[in-house]
ModelCIF file with pLDDT and N, C-alpha, C, O atoms, coordinates in Angstrom:
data_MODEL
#
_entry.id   MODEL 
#
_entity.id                         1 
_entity.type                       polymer 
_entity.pdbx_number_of_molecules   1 
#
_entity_poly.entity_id                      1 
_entity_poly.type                           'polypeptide(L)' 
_entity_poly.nstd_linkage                   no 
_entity_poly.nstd_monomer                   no 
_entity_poly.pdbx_seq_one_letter_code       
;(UNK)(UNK)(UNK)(UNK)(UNK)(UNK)(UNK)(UNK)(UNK)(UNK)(UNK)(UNK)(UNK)(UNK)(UNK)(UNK)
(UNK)(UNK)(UNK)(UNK)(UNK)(UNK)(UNK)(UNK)(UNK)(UNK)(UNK)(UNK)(UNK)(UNK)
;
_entity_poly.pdbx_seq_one_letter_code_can   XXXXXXXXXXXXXXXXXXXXXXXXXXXXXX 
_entity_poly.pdbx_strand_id                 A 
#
loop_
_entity_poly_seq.entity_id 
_entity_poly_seq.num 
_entity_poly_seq.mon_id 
_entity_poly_seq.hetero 
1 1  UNK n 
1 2  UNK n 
1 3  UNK n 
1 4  UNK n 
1 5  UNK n 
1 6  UNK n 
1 7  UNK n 
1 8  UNK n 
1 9  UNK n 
1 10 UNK n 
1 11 UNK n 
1 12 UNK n 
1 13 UNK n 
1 14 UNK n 
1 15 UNK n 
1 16 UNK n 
1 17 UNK n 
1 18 UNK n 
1 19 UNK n 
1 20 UNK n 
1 21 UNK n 
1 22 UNK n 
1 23 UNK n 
1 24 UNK n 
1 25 UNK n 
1 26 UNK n 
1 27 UNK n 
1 28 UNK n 
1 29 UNK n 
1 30 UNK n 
#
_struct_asym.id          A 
_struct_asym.entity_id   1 
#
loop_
_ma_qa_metric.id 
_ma_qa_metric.mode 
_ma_qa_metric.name 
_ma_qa_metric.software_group_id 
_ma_qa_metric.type 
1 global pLDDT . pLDDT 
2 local  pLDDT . pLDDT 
#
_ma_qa_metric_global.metric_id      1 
_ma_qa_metric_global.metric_value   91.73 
_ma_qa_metric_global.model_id       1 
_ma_qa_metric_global.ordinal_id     1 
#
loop_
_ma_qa_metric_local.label_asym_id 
_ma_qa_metric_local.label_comp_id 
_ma_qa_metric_local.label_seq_id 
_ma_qa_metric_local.metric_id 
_ma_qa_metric_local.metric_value 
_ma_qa_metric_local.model_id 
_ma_qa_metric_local.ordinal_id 
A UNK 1  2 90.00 1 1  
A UNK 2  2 85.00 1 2  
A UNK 3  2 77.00 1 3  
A UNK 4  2 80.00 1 4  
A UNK 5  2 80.00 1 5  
A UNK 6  2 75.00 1 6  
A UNK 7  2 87.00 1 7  
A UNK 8  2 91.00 1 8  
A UNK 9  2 95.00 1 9  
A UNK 10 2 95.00 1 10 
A UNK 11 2 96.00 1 11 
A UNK 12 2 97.00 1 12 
A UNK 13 2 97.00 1 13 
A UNK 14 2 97.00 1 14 
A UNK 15 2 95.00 1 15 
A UNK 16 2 94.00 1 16 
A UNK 17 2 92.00 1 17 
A UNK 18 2 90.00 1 18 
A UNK 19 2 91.00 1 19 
A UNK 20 2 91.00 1 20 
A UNK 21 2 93.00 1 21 
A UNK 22 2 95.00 1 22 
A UNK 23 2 95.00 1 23 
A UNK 24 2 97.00 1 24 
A UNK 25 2 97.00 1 25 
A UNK 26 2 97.00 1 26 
A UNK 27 2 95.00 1 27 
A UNK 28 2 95.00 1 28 
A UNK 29 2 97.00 1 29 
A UNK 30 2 96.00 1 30 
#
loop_
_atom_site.group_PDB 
_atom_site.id 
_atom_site.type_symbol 
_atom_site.label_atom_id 
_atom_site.label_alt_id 
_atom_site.label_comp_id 
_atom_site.label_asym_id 
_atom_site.label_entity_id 
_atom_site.label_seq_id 
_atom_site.pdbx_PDB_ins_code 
_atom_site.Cartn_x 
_atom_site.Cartn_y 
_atom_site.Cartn_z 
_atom_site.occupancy 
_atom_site.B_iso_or_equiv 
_atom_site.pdbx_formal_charge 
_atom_site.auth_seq_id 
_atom_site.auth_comp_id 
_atom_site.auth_asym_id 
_atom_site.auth_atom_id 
_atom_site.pdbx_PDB_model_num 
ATOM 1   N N  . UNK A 1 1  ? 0.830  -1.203  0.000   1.00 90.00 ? 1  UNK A N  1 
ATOM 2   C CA . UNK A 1 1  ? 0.000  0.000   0.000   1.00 90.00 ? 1  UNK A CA 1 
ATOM 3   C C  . UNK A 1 1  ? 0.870  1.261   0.000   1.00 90.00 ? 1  UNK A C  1 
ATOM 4   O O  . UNK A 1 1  ? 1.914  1.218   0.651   1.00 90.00 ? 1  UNK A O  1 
ATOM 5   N N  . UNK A 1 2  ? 0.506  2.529   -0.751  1.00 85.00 ? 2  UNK A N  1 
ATOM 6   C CA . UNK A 1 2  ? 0.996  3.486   -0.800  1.00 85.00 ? 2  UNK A CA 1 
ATOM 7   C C  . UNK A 1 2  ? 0.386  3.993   1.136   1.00 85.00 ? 2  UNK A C  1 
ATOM 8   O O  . UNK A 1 2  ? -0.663 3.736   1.726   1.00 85.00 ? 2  UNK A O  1 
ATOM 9   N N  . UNK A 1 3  ? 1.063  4.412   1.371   1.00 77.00 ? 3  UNK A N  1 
ATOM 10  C CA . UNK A 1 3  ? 1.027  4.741   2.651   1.00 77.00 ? 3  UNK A CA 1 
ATOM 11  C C  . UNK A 1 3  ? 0.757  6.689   3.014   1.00 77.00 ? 3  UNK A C  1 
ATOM 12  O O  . UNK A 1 3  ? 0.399  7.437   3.925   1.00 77.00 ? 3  UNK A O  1 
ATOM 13  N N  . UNK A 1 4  ? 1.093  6.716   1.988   1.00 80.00 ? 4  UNK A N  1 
ATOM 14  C CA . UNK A 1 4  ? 1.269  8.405   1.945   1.00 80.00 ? 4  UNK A CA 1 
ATOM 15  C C  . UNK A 1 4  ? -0.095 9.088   1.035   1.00 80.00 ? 4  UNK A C  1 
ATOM 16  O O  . UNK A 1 4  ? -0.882 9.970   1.378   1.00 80.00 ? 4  UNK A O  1 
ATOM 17  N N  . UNK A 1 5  ? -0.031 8.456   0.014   1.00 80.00 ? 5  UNK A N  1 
ATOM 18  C CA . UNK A 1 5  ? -1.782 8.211   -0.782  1.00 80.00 ? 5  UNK A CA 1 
ATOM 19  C C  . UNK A 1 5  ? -2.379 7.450   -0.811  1.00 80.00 ? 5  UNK A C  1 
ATOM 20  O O  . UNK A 1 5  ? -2.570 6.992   -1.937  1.00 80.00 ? 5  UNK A O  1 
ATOM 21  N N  . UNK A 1 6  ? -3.092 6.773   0.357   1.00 75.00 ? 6  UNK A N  1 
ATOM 22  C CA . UNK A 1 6  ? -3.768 5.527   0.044   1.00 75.00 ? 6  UNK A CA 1 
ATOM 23  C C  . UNK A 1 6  ? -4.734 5.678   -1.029  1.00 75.00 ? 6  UNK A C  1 
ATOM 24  O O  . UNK A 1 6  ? -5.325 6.686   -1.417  1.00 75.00 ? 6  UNK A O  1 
ATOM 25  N N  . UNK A 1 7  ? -4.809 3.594   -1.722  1.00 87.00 ? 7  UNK A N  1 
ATOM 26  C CA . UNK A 1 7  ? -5.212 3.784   -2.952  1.00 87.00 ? 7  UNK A CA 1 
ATOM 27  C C  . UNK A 1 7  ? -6.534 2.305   -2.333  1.00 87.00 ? 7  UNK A C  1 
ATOM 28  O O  . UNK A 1 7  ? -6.597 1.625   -1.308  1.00 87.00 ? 7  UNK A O  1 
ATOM 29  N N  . UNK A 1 8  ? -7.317 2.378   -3.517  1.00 91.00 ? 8  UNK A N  1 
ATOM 30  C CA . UNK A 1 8  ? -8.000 1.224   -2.910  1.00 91.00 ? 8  UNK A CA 1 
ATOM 31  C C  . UNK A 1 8  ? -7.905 -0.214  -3.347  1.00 91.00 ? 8  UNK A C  1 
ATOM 32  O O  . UNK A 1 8  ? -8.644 -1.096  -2.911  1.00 91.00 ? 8  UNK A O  1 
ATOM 33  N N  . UNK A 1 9  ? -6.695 -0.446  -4.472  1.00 95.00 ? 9  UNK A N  1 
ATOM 34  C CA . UNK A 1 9  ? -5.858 -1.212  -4.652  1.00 95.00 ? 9  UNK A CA 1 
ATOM 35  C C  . UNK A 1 9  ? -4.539 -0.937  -4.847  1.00 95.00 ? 9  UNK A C  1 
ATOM 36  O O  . UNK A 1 9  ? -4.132 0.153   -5.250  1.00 95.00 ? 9  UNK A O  1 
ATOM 37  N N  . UNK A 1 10 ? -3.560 -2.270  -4.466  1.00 95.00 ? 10 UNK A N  1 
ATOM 38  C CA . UNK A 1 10 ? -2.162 -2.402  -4.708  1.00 95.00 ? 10 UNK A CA 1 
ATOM 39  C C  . UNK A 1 10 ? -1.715 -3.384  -4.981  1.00 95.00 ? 10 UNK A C  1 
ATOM 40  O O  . UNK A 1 10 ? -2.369 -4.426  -4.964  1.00 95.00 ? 10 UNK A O  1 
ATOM 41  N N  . UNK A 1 11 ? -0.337 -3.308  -5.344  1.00 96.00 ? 11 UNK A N  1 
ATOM 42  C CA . UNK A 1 11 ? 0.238  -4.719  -5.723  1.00 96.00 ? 11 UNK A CA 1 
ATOM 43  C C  . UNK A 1 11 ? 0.512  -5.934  -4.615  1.00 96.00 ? 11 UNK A C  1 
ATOM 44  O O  . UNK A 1 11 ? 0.715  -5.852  -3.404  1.00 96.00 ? 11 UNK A O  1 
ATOM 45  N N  . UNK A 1 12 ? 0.440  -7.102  -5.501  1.00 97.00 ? 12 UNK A N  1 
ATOM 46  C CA . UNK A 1 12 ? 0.735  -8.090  -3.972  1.00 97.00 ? 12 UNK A CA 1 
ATOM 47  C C  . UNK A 1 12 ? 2.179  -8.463  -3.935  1.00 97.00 ? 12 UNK A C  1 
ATOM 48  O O  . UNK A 1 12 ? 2.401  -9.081  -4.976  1.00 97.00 ? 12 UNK A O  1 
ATOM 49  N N  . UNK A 1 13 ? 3.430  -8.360  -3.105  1.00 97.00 ? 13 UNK A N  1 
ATOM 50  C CA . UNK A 1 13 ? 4.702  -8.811  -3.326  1.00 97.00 ? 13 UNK A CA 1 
ATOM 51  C C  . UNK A 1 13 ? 5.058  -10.247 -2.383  1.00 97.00 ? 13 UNK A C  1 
ATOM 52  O O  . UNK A 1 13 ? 4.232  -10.950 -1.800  1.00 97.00 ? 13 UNK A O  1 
ATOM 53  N N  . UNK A 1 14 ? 5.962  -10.359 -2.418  1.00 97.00 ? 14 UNK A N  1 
ATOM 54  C CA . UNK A 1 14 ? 6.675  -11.751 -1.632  1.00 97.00 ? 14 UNK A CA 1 
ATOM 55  C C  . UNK A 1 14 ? 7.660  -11.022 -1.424  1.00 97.00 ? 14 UNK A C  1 
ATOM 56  O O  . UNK A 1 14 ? 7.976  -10.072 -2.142  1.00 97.00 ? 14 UNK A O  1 
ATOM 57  N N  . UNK A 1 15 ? 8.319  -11.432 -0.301  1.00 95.00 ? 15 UNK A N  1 
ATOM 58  C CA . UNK A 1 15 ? 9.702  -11.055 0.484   1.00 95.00 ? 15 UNK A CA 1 
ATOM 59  C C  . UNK A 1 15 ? 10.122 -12.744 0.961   1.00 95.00 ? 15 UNK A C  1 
ATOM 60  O O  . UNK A 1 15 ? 9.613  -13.607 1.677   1.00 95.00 ? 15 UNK A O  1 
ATOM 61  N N  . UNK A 1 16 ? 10.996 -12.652 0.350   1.00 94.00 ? 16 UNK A N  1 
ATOM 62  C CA . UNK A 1 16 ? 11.954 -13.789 0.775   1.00 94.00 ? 16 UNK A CA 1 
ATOM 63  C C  . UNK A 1 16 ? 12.218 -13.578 2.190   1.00 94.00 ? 16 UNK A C  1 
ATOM 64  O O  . UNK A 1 16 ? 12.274 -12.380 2.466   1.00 94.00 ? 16 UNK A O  1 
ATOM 65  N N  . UNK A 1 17 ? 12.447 -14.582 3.449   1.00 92.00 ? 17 UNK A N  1 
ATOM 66  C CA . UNK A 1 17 ? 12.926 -14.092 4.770   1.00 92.00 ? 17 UNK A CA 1 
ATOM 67  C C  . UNK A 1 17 ? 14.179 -13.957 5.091   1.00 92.00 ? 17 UNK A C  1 
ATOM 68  O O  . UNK A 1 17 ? 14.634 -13.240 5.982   1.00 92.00 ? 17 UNK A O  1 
ATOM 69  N N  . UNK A 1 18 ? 14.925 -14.856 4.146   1.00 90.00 ? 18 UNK A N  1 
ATOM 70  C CA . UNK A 1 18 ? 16.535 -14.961 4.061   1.00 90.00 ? 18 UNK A CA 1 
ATOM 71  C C  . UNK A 1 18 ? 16.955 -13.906 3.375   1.00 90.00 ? 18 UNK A C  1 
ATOM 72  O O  . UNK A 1 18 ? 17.415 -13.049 4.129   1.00 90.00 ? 18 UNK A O  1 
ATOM 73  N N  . UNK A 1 19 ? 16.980 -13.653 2.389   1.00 91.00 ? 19 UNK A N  1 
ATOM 74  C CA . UNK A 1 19 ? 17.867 -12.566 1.537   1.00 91.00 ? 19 UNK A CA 1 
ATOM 75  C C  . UNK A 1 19 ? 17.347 -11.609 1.231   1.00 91.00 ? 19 UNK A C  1 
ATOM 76  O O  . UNK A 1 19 ? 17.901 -10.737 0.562   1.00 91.00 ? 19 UNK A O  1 
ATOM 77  N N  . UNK A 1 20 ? 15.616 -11.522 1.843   1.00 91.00 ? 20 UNK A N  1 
ATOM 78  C CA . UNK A 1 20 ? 14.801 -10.100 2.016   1.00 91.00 ? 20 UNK A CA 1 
ATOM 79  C C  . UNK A 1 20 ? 14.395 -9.694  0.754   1.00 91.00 ? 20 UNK A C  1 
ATOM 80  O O  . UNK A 1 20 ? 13.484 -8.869  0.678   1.00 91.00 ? 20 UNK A O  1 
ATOM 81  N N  . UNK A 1 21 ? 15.030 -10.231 -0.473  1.00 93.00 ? 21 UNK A N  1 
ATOM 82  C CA . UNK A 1 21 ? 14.329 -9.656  -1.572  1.00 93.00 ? 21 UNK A CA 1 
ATOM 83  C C  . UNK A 1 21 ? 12.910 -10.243 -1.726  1.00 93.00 ? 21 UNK A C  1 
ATOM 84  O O  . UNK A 1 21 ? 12.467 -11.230 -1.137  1.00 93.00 ? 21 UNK A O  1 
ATOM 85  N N  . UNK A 1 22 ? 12.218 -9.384  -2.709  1.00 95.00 ? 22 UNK A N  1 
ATOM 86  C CA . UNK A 1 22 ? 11.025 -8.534  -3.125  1.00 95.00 ? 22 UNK A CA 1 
ATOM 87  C C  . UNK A 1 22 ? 10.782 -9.203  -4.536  1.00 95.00 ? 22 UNK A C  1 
ATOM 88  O O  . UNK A 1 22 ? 11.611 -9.266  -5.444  1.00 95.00 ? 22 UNK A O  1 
ATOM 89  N N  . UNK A 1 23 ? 9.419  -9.715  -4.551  1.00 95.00 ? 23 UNK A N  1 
ATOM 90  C CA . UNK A 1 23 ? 9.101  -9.882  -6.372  1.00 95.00 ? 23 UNK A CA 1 
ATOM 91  C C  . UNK A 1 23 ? 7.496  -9.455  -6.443  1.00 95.00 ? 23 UNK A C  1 
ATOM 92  O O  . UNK A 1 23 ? 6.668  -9.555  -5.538  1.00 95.00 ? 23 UNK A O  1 
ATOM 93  N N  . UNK A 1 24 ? 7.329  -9.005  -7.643  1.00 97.00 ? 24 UNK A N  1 
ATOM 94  C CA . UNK A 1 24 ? 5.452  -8.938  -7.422  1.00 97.00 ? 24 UNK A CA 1 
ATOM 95  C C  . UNK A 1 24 ? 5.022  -9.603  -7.972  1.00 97.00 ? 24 UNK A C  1 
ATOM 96  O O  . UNK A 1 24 ? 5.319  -9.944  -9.117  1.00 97.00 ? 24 UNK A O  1 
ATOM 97  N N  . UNK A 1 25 ? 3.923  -10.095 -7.083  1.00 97.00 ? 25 UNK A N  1 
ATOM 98  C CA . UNK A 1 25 ? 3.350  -11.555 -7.525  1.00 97.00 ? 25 UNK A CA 1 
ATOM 99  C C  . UNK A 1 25 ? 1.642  -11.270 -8.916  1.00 97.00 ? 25 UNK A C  1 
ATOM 100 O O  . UNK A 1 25 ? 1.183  -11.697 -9.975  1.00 97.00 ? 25 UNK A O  1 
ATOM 101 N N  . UNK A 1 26 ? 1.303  -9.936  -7.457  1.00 97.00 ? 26 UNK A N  1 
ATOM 102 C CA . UNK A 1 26 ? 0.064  -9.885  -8.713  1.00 97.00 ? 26 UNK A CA 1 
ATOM 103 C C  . UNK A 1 26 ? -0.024 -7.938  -8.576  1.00 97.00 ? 26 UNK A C  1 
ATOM 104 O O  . UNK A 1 26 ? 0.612  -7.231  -7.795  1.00 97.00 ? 26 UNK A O  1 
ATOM 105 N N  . UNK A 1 27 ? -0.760 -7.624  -9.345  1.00 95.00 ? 27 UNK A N  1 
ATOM 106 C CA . UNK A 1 27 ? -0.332 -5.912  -10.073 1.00 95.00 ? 27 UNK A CA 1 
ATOM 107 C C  . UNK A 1 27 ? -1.686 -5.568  -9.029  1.00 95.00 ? 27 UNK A C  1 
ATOM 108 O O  . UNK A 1 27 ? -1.565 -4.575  -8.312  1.00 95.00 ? 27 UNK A O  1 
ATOM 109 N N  . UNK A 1 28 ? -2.688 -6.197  -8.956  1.00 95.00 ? 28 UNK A N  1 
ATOM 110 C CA . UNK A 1 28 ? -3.375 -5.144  -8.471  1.00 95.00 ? 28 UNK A CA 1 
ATOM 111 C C  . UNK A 1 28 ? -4.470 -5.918  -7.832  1.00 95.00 ? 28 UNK A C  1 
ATOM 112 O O  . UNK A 1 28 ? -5.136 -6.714  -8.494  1.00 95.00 ? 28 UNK A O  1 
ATOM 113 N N  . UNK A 1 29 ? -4.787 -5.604  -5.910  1.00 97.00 ? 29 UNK A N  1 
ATOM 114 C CA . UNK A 1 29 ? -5.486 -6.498  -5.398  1.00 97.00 ? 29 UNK A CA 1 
ATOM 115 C C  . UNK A 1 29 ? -6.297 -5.822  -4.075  1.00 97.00 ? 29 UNK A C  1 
ATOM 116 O O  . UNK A 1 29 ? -6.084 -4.609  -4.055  1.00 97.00 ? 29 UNK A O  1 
ATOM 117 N N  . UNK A 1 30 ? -7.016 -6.190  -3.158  1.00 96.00 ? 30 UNK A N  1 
ATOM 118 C CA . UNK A 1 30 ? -7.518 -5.155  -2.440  1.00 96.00 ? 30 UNK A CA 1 
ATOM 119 C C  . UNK A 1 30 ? -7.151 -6.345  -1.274  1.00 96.00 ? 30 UNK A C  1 
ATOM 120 O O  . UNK A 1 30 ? -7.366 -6.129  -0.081  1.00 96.00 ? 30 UNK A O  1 
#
């Protein structure tokens, strides 16, 4: 979520717990 403009959708990501990276899974979700 944009935090500063909330929107009434956003993207969905994954964070790895080990190496912390980031991928987006889906573009747009509530």
């Amino acid at each position: 979520w944009n935090h500063e403009m909330p929107d009434l959708e956003a993207p969905l990501y994954a964070e790895n717990l080990g190496t912390e990276e980031k991928r987006e899974l889906k573009e747009s979700v509530v």
